[in-house]
C-alpha atoms as a PDB file:
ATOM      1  CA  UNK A   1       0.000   0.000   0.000  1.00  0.00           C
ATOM      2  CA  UNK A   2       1.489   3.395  -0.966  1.00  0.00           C
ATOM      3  CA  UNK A   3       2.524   5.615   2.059  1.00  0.00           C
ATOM      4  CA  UNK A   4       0.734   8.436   1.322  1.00  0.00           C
ATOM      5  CA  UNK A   5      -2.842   5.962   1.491  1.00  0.00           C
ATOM      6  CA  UNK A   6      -2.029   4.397   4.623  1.00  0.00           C
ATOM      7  CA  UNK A   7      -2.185   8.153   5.835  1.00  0.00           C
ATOM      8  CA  UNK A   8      -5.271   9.034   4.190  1.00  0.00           C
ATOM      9  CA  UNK A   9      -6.727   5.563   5.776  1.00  0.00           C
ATOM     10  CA  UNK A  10      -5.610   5.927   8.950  1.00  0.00           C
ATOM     11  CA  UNK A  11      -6.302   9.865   9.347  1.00  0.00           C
ATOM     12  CA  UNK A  12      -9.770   8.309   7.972  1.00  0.00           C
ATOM     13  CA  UNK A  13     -10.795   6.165  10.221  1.00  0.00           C
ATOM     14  CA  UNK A  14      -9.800   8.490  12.903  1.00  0.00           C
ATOM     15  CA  UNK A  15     -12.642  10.552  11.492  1.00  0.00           C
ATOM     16  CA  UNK A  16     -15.128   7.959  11.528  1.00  0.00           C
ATOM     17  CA  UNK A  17     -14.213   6.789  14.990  1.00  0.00           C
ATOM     18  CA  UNK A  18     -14.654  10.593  16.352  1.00  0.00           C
ATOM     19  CA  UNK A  19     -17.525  11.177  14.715  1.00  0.00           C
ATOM     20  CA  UNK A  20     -19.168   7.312  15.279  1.00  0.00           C
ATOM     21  CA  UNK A  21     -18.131   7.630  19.226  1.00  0.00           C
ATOM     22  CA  UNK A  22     -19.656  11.293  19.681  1.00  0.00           C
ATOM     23  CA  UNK A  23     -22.985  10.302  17.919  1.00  0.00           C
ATOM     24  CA  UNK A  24     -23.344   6.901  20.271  1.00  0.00           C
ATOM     25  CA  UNK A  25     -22.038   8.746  23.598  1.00  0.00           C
ATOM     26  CA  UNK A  26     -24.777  11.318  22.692  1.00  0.00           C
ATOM     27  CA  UNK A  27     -27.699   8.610  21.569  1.00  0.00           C
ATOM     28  CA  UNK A  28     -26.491   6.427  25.081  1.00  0.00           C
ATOM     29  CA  UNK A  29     -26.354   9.626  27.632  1.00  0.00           C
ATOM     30  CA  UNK A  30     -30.250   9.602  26.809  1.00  0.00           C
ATOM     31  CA  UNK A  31     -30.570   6.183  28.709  1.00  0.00           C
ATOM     32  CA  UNK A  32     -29.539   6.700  32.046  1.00  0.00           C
ATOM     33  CA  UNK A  33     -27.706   9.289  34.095  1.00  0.00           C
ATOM     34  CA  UNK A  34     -24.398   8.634  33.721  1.00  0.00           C
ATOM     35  CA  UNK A  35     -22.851  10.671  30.595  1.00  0.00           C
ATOM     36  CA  UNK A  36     -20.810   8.211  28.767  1.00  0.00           C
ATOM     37  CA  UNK A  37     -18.715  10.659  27.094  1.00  0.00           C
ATOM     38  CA  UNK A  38     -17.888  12.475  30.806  1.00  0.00           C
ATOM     39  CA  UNK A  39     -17.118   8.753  31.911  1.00  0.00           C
ATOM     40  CA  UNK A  40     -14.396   7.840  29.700  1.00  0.00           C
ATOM     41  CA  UNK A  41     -13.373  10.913  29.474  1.00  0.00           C
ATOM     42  CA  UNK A  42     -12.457  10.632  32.747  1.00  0.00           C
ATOM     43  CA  UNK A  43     -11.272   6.934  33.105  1.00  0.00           C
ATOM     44  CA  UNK A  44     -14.470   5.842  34.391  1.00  0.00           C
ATOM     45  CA  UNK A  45     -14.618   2.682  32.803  1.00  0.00           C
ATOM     46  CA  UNK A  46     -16.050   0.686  35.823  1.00  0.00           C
ATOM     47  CA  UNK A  47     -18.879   3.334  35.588  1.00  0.00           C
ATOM     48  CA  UNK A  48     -19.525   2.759  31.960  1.00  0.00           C
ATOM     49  CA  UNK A  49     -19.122  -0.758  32.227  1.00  0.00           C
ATOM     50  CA  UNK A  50     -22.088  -0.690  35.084  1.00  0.00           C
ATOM     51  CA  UNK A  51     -24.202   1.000  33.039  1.00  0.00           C
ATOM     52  CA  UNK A  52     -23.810   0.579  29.073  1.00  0.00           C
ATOM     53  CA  UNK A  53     -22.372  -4.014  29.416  1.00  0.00           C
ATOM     54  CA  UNK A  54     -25.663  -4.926  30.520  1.00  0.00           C
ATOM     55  CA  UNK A  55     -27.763  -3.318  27.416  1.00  0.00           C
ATOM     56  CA  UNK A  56     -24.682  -4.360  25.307  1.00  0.00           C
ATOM     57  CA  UNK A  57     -25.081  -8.240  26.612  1.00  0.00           C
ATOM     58  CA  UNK A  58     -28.646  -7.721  25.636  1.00  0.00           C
ATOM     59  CA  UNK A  59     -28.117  -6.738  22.334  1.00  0.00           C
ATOM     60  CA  UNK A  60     -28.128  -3.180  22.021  1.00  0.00           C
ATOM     61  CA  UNK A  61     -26.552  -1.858  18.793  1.00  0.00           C
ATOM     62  CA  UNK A  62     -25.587   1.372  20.454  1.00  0.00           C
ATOM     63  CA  UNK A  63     -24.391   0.200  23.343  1.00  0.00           C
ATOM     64  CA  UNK A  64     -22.376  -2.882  21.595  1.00  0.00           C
ATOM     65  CA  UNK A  65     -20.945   0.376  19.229  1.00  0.00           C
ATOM     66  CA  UNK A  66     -20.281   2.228  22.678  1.00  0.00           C
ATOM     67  CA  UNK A  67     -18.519  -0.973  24.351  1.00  0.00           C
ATOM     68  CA  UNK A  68     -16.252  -1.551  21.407  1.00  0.00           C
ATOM     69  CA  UNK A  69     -15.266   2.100  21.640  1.00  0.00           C
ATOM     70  CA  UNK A  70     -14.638   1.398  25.420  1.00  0.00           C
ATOM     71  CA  UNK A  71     -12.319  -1.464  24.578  1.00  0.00           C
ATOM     72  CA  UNK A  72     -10.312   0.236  21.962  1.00  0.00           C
ATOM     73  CA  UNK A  73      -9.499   2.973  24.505  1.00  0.00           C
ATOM     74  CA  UNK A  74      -8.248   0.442  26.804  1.00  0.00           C
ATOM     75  CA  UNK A  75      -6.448  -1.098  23.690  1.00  0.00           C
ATOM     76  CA  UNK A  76      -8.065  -4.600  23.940  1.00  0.00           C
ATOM     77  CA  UNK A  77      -8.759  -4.134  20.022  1.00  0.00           C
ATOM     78  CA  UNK A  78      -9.574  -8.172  20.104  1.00  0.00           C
ATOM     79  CA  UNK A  79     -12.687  -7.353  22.216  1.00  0.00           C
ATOM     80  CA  UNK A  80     -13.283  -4.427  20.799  1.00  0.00           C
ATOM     81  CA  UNK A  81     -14.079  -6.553  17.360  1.00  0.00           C
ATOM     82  CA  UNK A  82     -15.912  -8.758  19.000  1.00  0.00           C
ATOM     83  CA  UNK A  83     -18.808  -5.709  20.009  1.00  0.00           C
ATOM     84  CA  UNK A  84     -18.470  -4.425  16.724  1.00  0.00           C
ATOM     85  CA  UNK A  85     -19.070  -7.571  14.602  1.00  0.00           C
ATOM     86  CA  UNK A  86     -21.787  -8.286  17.345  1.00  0.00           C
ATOM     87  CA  UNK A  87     -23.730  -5.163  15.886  1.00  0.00           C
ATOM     88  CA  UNK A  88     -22.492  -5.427  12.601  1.00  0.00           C
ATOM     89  CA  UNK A  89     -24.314  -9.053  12.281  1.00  0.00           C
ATOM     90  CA  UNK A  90     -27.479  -7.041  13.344  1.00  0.00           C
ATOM     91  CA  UNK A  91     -26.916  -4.607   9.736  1.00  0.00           C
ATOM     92  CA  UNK A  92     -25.464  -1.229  11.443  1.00  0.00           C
ATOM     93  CA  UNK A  93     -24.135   0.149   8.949  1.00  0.00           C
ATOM     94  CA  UNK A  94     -21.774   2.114  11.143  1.00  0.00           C
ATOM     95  CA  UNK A  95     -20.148  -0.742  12.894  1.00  0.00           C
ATOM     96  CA  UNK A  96     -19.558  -2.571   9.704  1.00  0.00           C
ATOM     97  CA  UNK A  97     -17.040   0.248   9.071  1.00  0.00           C
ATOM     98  CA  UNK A  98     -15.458   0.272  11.971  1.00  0.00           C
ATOM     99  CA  UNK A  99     -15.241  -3.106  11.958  1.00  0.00           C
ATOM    100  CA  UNK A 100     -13.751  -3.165   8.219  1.00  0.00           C
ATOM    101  CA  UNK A 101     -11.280  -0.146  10.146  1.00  0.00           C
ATOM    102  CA  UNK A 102      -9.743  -2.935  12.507  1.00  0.00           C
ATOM    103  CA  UNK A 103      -9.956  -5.697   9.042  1.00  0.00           C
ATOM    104  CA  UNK A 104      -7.673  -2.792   7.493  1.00  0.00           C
ATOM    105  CA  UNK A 105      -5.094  -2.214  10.453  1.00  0.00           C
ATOM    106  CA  UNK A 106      -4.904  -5.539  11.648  1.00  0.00           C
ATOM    107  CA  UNK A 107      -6.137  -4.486  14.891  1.00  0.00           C
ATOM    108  CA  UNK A 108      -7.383  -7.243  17.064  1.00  0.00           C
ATOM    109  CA  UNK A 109      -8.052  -8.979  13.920  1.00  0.00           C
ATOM    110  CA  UNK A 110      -5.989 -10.393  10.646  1.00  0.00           C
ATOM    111  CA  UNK A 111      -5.106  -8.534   8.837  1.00  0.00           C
ATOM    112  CA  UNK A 112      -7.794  -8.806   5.818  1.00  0.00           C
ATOM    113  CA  UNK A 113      -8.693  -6.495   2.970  1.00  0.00           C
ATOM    114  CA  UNK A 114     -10.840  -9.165   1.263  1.00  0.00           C
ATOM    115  CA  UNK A 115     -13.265  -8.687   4.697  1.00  0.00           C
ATOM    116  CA  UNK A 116     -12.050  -4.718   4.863  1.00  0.00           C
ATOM    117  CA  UNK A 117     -13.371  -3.955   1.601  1.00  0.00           C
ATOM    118  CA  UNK A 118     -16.456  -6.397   2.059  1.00  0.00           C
ATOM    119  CA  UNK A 119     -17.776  -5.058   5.262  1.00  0.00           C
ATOM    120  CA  UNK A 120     -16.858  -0.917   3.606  1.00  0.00           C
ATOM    121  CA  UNK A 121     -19.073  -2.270   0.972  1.00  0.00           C
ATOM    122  CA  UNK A 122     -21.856  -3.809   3.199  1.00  0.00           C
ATOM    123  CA  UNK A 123     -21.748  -0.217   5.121  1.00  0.00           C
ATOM    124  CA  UNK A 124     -21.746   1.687   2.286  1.00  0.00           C
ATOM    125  CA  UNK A 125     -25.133  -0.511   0.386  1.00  0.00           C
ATOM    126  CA  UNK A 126     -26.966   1.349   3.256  1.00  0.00           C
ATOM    127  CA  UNK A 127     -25.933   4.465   2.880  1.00  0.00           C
ATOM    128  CA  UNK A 128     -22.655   5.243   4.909  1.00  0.00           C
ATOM    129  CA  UNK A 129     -20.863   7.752   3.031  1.00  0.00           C
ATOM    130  CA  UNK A 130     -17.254   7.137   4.729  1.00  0.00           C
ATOM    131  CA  UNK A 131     -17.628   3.486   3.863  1.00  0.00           C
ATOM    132  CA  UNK A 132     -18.027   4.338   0.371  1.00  0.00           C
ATOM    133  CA  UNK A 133     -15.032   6.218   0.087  1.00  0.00           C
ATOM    134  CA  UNK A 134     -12.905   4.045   2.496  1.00  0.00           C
ATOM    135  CA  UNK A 135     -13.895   0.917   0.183  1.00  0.00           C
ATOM    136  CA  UNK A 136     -13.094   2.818  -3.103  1.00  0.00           C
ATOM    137  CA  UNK A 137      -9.427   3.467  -1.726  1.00  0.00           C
ATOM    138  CA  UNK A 138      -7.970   0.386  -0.884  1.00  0.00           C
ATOM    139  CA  UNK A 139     -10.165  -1.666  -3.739  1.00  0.00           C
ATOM    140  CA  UNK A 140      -7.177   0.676  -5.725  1.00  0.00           C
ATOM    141  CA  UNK A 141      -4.773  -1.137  -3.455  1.00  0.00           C
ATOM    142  CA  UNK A 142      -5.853  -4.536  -3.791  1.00  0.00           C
ATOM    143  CA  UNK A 143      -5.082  -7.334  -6.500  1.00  0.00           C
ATOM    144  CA  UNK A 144      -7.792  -8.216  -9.155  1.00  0.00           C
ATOM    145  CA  UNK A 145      -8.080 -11.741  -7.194  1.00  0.00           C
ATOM    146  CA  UNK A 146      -8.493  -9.886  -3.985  1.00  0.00           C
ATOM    147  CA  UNK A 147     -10.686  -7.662  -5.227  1.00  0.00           C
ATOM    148  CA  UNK A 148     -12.922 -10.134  -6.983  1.00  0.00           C
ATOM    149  CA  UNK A 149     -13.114 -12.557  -3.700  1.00  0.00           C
ATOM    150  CA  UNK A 150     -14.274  -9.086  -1.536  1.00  0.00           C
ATOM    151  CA  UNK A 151     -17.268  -8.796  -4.453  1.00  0.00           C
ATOM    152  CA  UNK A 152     -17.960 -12.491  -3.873  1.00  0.00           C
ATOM    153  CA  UNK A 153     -17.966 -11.820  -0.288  1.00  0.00           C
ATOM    154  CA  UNK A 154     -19.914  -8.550   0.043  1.00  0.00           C
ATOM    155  CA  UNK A 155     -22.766 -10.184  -1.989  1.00  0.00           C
ATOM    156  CA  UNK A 156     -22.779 -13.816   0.168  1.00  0.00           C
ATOM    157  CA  UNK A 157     -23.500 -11.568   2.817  1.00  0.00           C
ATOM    158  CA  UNK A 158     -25.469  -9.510   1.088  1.00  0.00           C
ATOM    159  CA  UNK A 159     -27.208 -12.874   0.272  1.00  0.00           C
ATOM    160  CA  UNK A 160     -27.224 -14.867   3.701  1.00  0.00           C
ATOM    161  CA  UNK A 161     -26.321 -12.277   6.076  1.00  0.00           C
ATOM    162  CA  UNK A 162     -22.625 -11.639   8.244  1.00  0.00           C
ATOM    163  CA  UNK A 163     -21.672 -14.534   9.843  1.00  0.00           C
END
């Protein structure tokens, strides 16, 4: 991958991130008294955990968004994939991207543009404008047999679903 894309990706999904995790902390503060955002911001992670792992453990979308964001902040970007492809099974669109960000960097997960550009693509069928353009960069930086296996992907989930 050229230099100057890995930039553009990375200062990317830094964008989405901010943007994703201010939308949820804002959506979540709604739901009970404890302001998310104030929490973490303050290293209040017990006190998020009390509040937002229960809804997340029932399904939540948001809060499954919110508790990956939680676990990226503590770095435990394995977990943190775990609540995002929770909620990206249930069709948000937003943490199909940034699952597809930790697919691109490797973090917590392989390594993977073949699932990078698939979940971008799932993300960006419904709408998500970032996801679009994310998936449109690195499909430039993948081979035609990479590239080809990611359509073949994207639509057998289209098809049946994320699994």
């Amino acid at each position: 991958m050229h230099y100057y894309n890995m930039i553009v990706l990375r200062n990317f999904k830094i964008l989405i991130l901010s943007h994703v995790f201010f939308w949820v902390a804002h959506t979540l503060a709604s739901a009970a008294d404890l302001d998310p955002w104030e929490a973490l911001q303050g290293g209040d992670y017990a006190g998020v955990e009390e509040v937002w792992l229960p809804r997340a453990e029932r399904g939540e979308i948001e809060a499954q968004i919110f508790m990956g964001h939680v676990e990226t902040m503590r770095n435990m970007h394995s977990e943190a994939a775990r609540w995002y492809r929770l909620a990206a099974i249930k069709g948000s669109p937003v943490a199909q991207a940034l699952l597809a960000n930790q697919y691109l960097s490797g973090s917590g997960v392989n390594l993977d543009l073949v699932r990078a550009y698939a979940l971008y693509d799932l993300a960006a069928g419904k709408g998500h404008q970032n996801a679009t353009k994310a998936r449109d960069l690195i499909a430039g930086q993948m081979s035609g047999e990479q590239l080809s296996q990611a359509i073949d992907l994207s639509a057998s989930w289209k098809r049946d679903g994320l699994d």
